[in-house]
C-alpha atoms as a PDB file:
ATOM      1  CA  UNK A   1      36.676  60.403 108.558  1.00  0.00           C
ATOM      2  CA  UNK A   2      36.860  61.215 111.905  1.00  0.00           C
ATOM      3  CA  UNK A   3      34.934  64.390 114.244  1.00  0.00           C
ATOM      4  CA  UNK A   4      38.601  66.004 114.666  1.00  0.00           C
ATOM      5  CA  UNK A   5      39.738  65.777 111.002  1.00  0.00           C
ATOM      6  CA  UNK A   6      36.643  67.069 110.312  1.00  0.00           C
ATOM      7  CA  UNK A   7      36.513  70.329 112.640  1.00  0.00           C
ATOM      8  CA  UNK A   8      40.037  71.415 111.451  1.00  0.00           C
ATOM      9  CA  UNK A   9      39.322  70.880 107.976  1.00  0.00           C
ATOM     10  CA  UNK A  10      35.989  73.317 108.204  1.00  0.00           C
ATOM     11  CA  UNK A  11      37.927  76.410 108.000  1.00  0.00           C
ATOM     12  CA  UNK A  12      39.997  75.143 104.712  1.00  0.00           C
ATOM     13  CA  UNK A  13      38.327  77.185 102.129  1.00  0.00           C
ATOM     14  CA  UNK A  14      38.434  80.373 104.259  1.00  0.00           C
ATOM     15  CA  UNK A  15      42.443  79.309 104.411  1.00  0.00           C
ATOM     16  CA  UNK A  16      42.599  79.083 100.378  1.00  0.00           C
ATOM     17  CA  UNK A  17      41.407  82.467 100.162  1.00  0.00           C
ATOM     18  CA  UNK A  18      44.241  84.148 101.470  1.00  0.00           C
ATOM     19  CA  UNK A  19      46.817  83.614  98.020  1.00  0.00           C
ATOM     20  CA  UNK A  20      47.164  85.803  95.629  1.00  0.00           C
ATOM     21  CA  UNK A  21      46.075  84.842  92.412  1.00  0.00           C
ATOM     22  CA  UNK A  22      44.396  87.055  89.770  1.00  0.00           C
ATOM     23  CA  UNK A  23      40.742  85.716  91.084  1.00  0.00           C
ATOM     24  CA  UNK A  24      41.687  86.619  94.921  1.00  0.00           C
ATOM     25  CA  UNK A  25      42.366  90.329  93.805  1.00  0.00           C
ATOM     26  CA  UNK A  26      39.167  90.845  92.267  1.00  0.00           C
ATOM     27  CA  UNK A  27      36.662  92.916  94.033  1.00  0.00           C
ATOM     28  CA  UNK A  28      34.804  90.693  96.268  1.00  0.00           C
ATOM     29  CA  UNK A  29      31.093  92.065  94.899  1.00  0.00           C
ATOM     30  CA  UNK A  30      32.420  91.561  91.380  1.00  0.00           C
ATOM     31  CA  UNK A  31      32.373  88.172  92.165  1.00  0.00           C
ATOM     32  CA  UNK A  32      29.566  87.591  94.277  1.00  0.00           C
ATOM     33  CA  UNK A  33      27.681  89.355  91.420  1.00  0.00           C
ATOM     34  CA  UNK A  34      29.080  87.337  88.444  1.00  0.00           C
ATOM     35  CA  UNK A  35      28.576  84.524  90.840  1.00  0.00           C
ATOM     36  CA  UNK A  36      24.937  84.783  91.392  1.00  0.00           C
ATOM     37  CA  UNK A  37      23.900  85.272  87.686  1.00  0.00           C
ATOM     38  CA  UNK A  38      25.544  82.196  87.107  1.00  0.00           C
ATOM     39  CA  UNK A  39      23.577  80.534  89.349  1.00  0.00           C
ATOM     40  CA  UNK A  40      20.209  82.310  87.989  1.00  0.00           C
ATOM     41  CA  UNK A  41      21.409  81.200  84.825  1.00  0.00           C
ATOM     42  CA  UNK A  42      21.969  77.313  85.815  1.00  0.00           C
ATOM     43  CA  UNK A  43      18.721  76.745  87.479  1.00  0.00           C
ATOM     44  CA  UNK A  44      16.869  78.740  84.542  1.00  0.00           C
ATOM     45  CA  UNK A  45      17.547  76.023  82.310  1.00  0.00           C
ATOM     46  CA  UNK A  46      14.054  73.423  81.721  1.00  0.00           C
ATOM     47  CA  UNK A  47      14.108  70.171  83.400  1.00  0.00           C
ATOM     48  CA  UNK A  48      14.928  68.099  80.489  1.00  0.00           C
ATOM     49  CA  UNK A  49      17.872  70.105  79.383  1.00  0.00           C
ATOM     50  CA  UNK A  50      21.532  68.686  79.815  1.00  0.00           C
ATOM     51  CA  UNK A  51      23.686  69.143  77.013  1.00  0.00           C
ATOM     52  CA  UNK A  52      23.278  73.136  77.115  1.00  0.00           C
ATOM     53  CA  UNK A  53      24.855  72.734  81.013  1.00  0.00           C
ATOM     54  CA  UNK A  54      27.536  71.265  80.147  1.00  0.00           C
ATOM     55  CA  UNK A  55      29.521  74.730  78.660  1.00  0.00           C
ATOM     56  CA  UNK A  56      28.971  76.175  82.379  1.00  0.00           C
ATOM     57  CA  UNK A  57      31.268  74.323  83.733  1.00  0.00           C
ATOM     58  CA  UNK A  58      33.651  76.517  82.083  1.00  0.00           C
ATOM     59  CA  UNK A  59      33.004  78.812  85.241  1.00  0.00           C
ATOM     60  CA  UNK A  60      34.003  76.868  88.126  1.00  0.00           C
ATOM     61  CA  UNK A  61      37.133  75.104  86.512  1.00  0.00           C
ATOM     62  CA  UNK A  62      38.242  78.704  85.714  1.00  0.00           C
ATOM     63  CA  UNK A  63      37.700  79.358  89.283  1.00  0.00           C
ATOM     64  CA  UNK A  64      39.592  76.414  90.188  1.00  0.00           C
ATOM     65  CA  UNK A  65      42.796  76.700  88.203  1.00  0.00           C
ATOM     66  CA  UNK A  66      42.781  80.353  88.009  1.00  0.00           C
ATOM     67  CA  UNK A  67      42.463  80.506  91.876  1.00  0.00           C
ATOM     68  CA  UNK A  68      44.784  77.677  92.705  1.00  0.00           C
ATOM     69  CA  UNK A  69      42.503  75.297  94.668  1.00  0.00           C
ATOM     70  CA  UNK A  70      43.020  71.910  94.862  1.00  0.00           C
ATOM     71  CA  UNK A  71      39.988  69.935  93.216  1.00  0.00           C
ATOM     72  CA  UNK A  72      40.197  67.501  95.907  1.00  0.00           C
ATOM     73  CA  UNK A  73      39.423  70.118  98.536  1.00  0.00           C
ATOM     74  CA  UNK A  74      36.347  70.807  96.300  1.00  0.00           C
ATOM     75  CA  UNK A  75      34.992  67.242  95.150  1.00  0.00           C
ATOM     76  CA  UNK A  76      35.194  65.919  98.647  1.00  0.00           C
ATOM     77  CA  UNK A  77      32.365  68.760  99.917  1.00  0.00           C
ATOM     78  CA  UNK A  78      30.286  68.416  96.974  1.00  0.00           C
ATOM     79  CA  UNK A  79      30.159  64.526  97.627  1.00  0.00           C
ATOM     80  CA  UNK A  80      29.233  65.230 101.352  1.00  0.00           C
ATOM     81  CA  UNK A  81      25.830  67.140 100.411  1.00  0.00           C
ATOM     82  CA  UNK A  82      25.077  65.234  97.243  1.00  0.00           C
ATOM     83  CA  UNK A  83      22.416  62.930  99.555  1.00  0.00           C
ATOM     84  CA  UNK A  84      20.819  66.078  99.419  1.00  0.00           C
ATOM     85  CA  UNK A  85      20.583  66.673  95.809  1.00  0.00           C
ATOM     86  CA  UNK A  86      20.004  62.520  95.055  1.00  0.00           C
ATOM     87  CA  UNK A  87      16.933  62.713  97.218  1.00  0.00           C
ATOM     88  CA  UNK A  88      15.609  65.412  95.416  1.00  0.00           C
ATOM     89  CA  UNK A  89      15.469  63.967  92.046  1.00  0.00           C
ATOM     90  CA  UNK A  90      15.808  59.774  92.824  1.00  0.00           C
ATOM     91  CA  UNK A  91      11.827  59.539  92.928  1.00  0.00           C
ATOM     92  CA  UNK A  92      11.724  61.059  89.057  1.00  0.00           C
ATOM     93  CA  UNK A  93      12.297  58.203  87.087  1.00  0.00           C
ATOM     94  CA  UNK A  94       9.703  56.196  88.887  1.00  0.00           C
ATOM     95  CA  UNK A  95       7.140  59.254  87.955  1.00  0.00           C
ATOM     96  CA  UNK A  96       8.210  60.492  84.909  1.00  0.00           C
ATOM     97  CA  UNK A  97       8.083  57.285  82.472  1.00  0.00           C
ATOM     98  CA  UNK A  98       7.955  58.493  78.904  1.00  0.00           C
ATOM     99  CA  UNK A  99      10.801  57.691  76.639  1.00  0.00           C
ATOM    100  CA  UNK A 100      12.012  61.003  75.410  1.00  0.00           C
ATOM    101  CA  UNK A 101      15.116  59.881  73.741  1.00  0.00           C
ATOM    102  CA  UNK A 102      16.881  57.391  72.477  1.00  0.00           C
ATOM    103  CA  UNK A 103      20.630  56.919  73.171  1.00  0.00           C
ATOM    104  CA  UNK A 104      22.854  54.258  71.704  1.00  0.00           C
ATOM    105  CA  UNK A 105      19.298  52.383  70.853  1.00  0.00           C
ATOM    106  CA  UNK A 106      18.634  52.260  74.709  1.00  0.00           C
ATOM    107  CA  UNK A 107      15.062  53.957  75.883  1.00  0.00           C
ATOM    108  CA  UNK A 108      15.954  56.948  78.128  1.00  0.00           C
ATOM    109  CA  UNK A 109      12.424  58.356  80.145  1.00  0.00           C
ATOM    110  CA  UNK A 110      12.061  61.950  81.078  1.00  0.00           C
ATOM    111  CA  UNK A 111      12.424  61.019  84.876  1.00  0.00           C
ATOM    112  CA  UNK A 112      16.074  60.077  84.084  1.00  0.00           C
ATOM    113  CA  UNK A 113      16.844  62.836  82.302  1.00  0.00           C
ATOM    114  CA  UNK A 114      15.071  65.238  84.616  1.00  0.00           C
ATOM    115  CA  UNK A 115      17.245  63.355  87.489  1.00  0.00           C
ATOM    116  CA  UNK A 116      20.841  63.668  86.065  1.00  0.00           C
ATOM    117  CA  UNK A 117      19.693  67.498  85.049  1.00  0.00           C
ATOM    118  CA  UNK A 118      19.334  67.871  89.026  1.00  0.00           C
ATOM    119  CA  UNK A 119      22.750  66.680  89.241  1.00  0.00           C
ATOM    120  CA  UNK A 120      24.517  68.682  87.096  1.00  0.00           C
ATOM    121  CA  UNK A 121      22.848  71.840  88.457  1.00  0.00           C
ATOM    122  CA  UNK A 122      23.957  71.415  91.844  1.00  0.00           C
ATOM    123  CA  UNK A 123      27.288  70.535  90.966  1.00  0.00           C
ATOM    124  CA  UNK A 124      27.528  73.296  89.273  1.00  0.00           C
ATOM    125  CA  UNK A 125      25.957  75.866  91.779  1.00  0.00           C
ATOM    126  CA  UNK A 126      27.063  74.160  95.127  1.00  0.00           C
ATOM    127  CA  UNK A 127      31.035  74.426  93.175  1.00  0.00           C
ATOM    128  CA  UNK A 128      30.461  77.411  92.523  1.00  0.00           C
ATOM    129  CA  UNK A 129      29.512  78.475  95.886  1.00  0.00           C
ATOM    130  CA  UNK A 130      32.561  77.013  97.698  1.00  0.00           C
ATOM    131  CA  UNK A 131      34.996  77.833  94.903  1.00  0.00           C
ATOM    132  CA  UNK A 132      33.574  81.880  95.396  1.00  0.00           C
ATOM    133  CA  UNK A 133      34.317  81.217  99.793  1.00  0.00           C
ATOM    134  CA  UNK A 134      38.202  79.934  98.708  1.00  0.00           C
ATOM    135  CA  UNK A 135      38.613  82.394  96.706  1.00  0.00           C
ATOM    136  CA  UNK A 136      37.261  85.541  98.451  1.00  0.00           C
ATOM    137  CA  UNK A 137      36.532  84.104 102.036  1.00  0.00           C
ATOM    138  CA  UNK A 138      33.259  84.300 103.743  1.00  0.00           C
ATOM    139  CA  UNK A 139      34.137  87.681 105.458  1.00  0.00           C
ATOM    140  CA  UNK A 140      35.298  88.684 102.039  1.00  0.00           C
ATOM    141  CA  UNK A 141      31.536  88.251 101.052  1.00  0.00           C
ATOM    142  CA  UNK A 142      29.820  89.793 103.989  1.00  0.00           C
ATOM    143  CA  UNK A 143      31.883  92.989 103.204  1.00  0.00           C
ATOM    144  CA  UNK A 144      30.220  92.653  99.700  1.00  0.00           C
ATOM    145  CA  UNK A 145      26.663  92.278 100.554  1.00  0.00           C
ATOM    146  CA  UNK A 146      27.203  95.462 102.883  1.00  0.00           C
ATOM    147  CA  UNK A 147      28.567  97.533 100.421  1.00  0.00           C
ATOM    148  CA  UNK A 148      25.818  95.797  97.619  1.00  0.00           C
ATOM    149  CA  UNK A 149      23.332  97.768 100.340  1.00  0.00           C
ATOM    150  CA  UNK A 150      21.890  94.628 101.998  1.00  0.00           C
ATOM    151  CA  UNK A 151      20.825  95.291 105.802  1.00  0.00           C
ATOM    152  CA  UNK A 152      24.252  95.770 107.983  1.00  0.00           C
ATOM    153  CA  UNK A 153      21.993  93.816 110.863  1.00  0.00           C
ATOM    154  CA  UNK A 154      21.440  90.878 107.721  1.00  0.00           C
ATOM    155  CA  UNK A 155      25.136  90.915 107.174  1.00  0.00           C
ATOM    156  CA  UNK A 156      26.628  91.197 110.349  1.00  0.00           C
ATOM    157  CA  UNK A 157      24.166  88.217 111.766  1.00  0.00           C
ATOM    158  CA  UNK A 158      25.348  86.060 108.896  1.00  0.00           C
ATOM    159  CA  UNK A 159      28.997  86.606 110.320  1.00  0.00           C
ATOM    160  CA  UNK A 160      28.472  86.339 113.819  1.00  0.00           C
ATOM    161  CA  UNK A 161      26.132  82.649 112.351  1.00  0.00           C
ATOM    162  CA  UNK A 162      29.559  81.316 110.647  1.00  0.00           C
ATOM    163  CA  UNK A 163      32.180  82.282 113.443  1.00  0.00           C
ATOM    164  CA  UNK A 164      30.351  80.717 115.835  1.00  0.00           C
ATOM    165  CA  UNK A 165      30.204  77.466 114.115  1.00  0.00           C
ATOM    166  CA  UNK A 166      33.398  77.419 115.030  1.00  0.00           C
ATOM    167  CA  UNK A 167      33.230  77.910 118.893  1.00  0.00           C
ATOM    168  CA  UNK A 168      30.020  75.675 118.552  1.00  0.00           C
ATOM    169  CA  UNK A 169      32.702  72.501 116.708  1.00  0.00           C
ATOM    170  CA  UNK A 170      35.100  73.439 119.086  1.00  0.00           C
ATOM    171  CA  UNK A 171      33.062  72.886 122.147  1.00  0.00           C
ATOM    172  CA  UNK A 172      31.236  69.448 120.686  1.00  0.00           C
ATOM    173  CA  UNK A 173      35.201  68.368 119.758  1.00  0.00           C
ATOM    174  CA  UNK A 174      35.676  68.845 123.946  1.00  0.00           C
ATOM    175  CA  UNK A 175      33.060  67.133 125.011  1.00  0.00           C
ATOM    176  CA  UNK A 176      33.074  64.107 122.461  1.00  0.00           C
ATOM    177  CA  UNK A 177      37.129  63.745 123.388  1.00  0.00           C
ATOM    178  CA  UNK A 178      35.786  63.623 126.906  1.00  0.00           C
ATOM    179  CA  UNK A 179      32.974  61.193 125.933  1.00  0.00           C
ATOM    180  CA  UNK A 180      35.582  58.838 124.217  1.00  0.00           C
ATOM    181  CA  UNK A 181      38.800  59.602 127.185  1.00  0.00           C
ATOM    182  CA  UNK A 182      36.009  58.370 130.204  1.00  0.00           C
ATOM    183  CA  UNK A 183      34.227  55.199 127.932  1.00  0.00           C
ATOM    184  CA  UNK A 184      37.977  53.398 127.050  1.00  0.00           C
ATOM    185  CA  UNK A 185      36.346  53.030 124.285  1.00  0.00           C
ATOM    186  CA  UNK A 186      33.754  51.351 124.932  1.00  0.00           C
ATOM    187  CA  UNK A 187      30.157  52.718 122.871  1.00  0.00           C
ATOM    188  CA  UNK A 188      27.358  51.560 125.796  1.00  0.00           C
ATOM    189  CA  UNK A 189      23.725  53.455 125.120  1.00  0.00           C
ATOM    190  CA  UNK A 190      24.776  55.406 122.149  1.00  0.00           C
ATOM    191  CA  UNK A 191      21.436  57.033 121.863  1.00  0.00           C
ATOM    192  CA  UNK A 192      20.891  57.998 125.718  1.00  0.00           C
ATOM    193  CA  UNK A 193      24.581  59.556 125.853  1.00  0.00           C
ATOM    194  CA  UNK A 194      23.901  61.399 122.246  1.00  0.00           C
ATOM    195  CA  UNK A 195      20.888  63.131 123.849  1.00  0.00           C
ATOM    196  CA  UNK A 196      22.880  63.896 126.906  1.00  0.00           C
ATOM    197  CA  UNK A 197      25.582  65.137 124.889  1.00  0.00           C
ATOM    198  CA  UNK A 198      23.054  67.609 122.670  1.00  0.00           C
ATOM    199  CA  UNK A 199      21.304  68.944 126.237  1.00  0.00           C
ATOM    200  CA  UNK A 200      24.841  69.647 127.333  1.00  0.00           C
ATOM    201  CA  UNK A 201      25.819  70.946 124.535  1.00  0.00           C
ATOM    202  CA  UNK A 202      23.055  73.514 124.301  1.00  0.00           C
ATOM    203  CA  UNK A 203      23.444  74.714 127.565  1.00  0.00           C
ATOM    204  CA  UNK A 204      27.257  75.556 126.969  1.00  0.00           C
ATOM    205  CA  UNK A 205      26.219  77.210 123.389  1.00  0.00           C
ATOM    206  CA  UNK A 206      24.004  79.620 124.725  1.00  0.00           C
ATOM    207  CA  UNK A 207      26.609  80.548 128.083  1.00  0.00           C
ATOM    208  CA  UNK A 208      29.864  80.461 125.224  1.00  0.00           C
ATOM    209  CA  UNK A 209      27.477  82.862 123.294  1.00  0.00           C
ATOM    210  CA  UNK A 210      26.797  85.272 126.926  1.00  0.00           C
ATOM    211  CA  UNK A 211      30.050  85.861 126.911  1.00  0.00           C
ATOM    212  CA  UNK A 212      31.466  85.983 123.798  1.00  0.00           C
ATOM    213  CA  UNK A 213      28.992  89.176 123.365  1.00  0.00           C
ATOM    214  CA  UNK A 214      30.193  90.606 126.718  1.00  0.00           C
ATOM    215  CA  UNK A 215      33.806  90.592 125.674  1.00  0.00           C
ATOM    216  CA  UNK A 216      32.641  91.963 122.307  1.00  0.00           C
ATOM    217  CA  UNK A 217      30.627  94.955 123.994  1.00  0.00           C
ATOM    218  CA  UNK A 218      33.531  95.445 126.685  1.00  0.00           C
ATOM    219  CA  UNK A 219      35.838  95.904 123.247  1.00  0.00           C
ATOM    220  CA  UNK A 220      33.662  98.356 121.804  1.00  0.00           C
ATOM    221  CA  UNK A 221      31.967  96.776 119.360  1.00  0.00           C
ATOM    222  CA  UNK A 222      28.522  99.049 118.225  1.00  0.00           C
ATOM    223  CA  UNK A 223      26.841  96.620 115.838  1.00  0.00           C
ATOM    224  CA  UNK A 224      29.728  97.274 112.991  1.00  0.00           C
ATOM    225  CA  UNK A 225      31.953  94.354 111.551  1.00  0.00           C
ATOM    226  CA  UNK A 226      35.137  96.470 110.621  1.00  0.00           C
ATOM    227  CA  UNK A 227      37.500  95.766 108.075  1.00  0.00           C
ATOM    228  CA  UNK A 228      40.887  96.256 107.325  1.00  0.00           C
ATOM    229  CA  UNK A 229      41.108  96.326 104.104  1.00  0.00           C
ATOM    230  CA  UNK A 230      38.923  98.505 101.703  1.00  0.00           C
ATOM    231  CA  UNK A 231      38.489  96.843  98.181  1.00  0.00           C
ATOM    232  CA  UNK A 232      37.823  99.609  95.419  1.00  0.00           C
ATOM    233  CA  UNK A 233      36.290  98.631  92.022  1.00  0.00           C
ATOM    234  CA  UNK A 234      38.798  98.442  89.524  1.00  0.00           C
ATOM    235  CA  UNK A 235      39.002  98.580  85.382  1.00  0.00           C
ATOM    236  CA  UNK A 236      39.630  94.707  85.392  1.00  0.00           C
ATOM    237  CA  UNK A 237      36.840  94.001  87.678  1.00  0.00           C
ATOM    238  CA  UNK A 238      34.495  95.678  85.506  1.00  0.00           C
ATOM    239  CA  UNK A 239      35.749  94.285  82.325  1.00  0.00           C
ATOM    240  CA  UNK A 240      35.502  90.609  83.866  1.00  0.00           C
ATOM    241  CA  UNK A 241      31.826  91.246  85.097  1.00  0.00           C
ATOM    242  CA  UNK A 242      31.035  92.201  81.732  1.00  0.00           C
ATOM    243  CA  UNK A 243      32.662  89.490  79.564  1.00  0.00           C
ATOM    244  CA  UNK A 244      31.319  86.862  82.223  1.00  0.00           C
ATOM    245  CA  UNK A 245      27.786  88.045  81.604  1.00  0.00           C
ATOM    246  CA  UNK A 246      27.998  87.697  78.187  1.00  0.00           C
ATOM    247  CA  UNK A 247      29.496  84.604  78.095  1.00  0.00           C
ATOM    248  CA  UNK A 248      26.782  83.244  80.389  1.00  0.00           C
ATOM    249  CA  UNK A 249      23.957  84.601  78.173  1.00  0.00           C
ATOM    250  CA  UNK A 250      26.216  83.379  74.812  1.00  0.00           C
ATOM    251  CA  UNK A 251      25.617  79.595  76.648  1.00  0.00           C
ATOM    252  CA  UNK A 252      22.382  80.168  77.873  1.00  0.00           C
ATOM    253  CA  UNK A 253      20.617  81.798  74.529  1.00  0.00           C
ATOM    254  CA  UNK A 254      22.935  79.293  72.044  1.00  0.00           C
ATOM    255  CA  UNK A 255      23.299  75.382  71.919  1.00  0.00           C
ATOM    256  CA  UNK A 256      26.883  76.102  72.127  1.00  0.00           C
ATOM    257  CA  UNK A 257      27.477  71.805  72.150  1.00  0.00           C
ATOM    258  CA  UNK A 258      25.171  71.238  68.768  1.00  0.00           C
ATOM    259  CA  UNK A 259      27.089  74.587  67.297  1.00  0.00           C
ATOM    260  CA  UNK A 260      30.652  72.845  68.478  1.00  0.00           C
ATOM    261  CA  UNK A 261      29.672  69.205  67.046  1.00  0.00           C
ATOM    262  CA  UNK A 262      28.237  70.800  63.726  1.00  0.00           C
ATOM    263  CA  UNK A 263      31.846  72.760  62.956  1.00  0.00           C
ATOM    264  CA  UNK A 264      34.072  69.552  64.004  1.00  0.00           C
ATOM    265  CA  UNK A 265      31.782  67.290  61.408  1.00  0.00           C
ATOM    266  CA  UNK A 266      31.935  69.799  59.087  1.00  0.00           C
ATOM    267  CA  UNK A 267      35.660  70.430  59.405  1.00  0.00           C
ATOM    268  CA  UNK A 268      36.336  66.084  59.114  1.00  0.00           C
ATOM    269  CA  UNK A 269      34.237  65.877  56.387  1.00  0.00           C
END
């Protein structure tokens, strides 16, 4: 995994969001809404609970297949923040020692099933989160918070923050191409060249940033991201908020797996 392959896949999602699949046409603060009490929903749910999880992920496949994004696309940037998530939660079975269950006649302690709970909520809500950019696109959701009345200064500083990464990739793909064109390949003092590469790097952030606003004022911008395309709230948007709240509560409020198990045993009997 190389620093180029890397830069020109960080705009990917934003790429998947311009199809046009029944999920893309939905109003972009339906589904930042239905979105976010999903997420509520997920991390409401007690440490030790796992099986009632497991119906939410009902959400982001429908996302997924619905929207027409590849899984891999998905999978691979869940995997590269899961450290994240691991860290969290890998010192719980060391602290947590009490046998709470029983599975297949092995022990299982409350720190392990406190740890995999950690897992499966931020698969679920970090999914979730890049599945709603691919299939709305982060302007897409700026738009939304603006017209869900958050501050325009908020918004419009959240924008400016994700464009630049851009510029900011762009400029550290220059330099480390330079790095590697001058060195013939050759690594010498990593570390002292790193922090001469960050000092540098700085320096050309802050002058790309001078000017970027210059050009921006000189075009007339006022403090206003404009759009070109209105969304309007729709019948369909409204009926999918609706019936995706009350399918979240239905899973939150019901042991939808023990209610499942009970009718197939019932049904074999």
């Amino acid at each position: 995994m190389t620093f180029d392959s890397e830069y020109f896949n960080l705009g990917y999602l934003d790429t998947l969001s311009y199809k046009d699949t029944f999920v893309h046409r939905l109003d972009p603060r339906v589904k930042l809404f239905v979105s976010f009490i999903f997420i509520l929903f997920v991390v409401s749910f007690p440490k030790y609970e796992l099986s009632g999880l497991m119906p939410f992920f009902i959400y982001p496949v429908f996302l997924l297949t619905a929207g027409d994004i590849p899984l891999k696309a998905i999978v691979k940037k869940v995997l590269f923040v899961s450290p994240f998530a691991i860290f969290i939660g890998i010192f719980n079975p060391l602290i947590d020692t009490n046998v709470i269950i029983k599975l297949f006649g092995v022990p299982v302690t409350g720190g392990w099933v406190s740890f995999f709970s950690i897992i499966v909520k931020f698969i679920l809500t970090v999914s979730t989160a890049l599945l709603l950019i691919a299939v709305t696109s982060f302007p897409g959701i700026c738009e939304a918070l603006e017209r869900l009345k958050l501050p325009k200064i908020f918004v419009v500083q959240l924008l400016f923050l994700y464009r630049y990464l851009f510029v900011l990739f762009e400029e550290t793909l220059r330099m480390v191409r330079a790095r590697e064109a001058r060195s013939f390949g050759k690594k010498g003092k990593e570390m002292k060249t790193f922090i001469r590469l960050v000092s540098v790097l700085l320096i050309k952030s802050v002058e790309r940033a001078e000017r970027i606003y210059q050009a921006m004022l000189s075009r007339g911008f006022r403090g206003e991201i404009k759009v070109l395309k209105i969304h309007s709230l729709r019948l369909q948007d409204v009926l999918f908020a609706i019936f995706s709240v009350i399918i979240f509560y239905a899973f939150r409020n019901f042991d939808i797996v023990s209610l499942i198990g009970e009718t197939l045993r019932s049904f074999f009997r």
